[in-house]
Protein backbone atom coordinates (compact mmCIF):
# COMPACT_ATOMS: atom_id res chain seq x y z
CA UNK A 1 135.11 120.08 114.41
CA UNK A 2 136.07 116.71 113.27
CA UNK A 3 134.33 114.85 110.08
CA UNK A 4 130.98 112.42 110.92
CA UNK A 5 132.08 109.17 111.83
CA UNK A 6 131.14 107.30 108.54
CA UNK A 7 131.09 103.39 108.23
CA UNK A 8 133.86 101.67 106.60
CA UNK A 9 132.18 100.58 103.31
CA UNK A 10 132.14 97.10 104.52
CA UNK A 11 130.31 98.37 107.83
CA UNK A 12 127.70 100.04 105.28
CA UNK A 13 127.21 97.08 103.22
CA UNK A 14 126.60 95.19 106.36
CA UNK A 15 124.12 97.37 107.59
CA UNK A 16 122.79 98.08 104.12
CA UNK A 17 122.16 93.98 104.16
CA UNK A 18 120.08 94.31 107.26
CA UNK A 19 117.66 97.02 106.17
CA UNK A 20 117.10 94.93 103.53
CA UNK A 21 115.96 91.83 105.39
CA UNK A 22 114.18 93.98 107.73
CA UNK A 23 112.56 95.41 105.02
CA UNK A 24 111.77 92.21 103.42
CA UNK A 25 110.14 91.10 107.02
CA UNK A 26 107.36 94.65 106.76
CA UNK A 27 106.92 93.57 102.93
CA UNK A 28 105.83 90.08 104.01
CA UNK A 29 103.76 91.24 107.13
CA UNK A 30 105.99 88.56 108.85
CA UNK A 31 106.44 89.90 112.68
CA UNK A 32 107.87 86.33 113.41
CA UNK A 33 110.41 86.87 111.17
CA UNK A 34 111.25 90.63 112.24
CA UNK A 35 111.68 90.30 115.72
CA UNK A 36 115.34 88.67 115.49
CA UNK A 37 115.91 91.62 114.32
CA UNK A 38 115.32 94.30 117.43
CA UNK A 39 116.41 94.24 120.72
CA UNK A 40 113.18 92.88 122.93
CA UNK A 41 113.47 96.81 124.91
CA UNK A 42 113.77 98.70 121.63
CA UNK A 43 112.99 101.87 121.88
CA UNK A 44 110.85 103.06 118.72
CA UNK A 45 108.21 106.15 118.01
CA UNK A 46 107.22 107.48 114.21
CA UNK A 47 105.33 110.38 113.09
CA UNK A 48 102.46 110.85 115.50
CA UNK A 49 103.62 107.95 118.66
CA UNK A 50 104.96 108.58 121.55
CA UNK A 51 107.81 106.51 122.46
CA UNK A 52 107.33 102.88 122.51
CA UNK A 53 108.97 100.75 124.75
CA UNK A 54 109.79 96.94 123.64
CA UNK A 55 109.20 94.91 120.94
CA UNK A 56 105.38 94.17 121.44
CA UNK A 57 104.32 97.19 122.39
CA UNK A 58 106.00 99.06 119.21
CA UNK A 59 104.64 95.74 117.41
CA UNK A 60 100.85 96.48 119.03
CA UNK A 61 101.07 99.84 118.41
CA UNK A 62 103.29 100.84 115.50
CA UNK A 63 103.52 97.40 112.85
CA UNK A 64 99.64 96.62 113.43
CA UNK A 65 98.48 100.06 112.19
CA UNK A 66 101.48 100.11 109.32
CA UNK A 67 102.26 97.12 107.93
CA UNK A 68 99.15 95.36 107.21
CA UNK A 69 97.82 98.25 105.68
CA UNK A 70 100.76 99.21 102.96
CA UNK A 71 103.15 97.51 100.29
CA UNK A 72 106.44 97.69 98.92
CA UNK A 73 108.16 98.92 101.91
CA UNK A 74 111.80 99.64 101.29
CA UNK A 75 115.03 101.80 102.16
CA UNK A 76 116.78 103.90 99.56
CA UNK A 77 120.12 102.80 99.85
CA UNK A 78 121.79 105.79 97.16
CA UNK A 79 120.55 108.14 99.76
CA UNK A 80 121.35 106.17 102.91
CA UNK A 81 123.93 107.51 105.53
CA UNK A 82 125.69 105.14 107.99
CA UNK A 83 127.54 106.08 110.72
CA UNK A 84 129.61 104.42 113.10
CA UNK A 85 131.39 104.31 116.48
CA UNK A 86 135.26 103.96 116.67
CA UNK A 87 134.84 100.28 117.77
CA UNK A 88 132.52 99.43 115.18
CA UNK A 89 130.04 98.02 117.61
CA UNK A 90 127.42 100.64 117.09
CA UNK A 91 125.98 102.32 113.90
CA UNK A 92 123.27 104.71 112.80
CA UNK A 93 121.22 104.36 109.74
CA UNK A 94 119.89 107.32 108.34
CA UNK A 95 117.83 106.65 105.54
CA UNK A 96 115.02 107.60 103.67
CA UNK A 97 112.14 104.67 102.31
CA UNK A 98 109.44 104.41 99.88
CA UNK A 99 106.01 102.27 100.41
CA UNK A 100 102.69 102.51 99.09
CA UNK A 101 99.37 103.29 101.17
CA UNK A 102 95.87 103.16 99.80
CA UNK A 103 92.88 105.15 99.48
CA UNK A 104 89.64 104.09 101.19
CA UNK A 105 88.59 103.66 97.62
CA UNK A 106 91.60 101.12 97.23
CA UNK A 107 93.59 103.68 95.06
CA UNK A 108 97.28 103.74 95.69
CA UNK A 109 99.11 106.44 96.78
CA UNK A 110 103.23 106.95 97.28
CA UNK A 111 104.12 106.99 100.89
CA UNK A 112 107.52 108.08 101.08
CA UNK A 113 109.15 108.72 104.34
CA UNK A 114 112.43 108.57 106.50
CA UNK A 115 114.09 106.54 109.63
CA UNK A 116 116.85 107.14 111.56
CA UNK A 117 118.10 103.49 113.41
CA UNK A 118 120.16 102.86 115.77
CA UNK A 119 122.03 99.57 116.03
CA UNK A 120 124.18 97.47 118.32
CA UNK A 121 126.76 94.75 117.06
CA UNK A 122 126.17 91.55 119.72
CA UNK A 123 127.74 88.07 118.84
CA UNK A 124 124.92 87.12 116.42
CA UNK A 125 125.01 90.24 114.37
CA UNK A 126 123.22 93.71 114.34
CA UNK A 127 120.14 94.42 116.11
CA UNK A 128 118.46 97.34 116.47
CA UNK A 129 117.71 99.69 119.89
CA UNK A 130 116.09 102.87 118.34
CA UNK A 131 113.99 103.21 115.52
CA UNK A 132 112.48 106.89 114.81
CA UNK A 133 110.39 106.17 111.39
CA UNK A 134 108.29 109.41 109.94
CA UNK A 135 106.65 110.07 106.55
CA UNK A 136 107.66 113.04 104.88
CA UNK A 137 105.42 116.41 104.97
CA UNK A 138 101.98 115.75 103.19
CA UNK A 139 101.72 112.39 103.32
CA UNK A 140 98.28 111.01 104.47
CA UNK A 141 98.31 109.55 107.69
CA UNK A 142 95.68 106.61 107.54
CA UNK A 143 96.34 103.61 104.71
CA UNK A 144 93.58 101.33 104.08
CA UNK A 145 95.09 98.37 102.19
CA UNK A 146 94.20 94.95 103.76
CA UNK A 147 96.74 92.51 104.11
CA UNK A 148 97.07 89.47 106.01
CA UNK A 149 99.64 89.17 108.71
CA UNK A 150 101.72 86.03 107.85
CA UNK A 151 103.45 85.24 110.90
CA UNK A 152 102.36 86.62 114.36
């Protein structure tokens, strides 16, 4: 059986550079400023949804019940895999990511979890088609921090 398909590093730093920015988009709360980043039919689900399809219903249904409601969202990039096709025009992220939720009391908790994304190269860069984002084993479901949505 042949060897994964791994990125080139430069194909992993690429894609390492866009989970960033993405990232920095769910620390912000900014939507606006997220969407370049998905294709408009993304496909998306996470621990408990069923499988979204597009952009504002995964947005509606997924980033309104998340985002808002945790901090310090970010991948793990010592631990992230990237794989690619022969081409280079499509790559997987597999990654684990940190966050923090909150108590109803307000208490923080660590809200670890892990994503596997899928992502297409177009003419203006990477964009994601598949996003499958899950918190690890144990981790409470609800989040009750309170933050303001930026950019809609």
């Amino acid at each position: 059986m042949p060897a994964l398909p791994e990125a080139s590093p430069e194909l992993r730093d690429e894609i390492l550079a866009w989970l960033d920015a993405f990232a920095a988009c769910v620390q912000k709360v900014d939507y606006k400023s997220a969407y370049p980043f998905w294709h408009e039919q993304a496909l998306a689900f996470g621990t408990h949804k069923r499988v979204l399809e597009g952009l504002w219903d995964w947005r509606d249904r997924q980033w309104d019940s998340v985002w808002p409601k945790t901090s310090g969202f970010t991948f793990i990039h010592d631990q992230t895999r990237v794989l690619a096709s022969p081409d280079g025009q499509m790559a997987v992220a597999i990654t684990p990511w940190d966050s923090t939720g909150y108590n109803q009391d307000g208490t923080p908790f660590d809200r670890p979890g892990r994503a596997s994304i899928i992502l297409l190269k177009t003419g203006e860069g990477w964009v994601g088609v598949h996003s499958h984002m899950s918190l690890e084993r144990g981790v409470p479901q609800e989040s009750y921090g309170n933050r303001e949505v930026i950019a809609r």
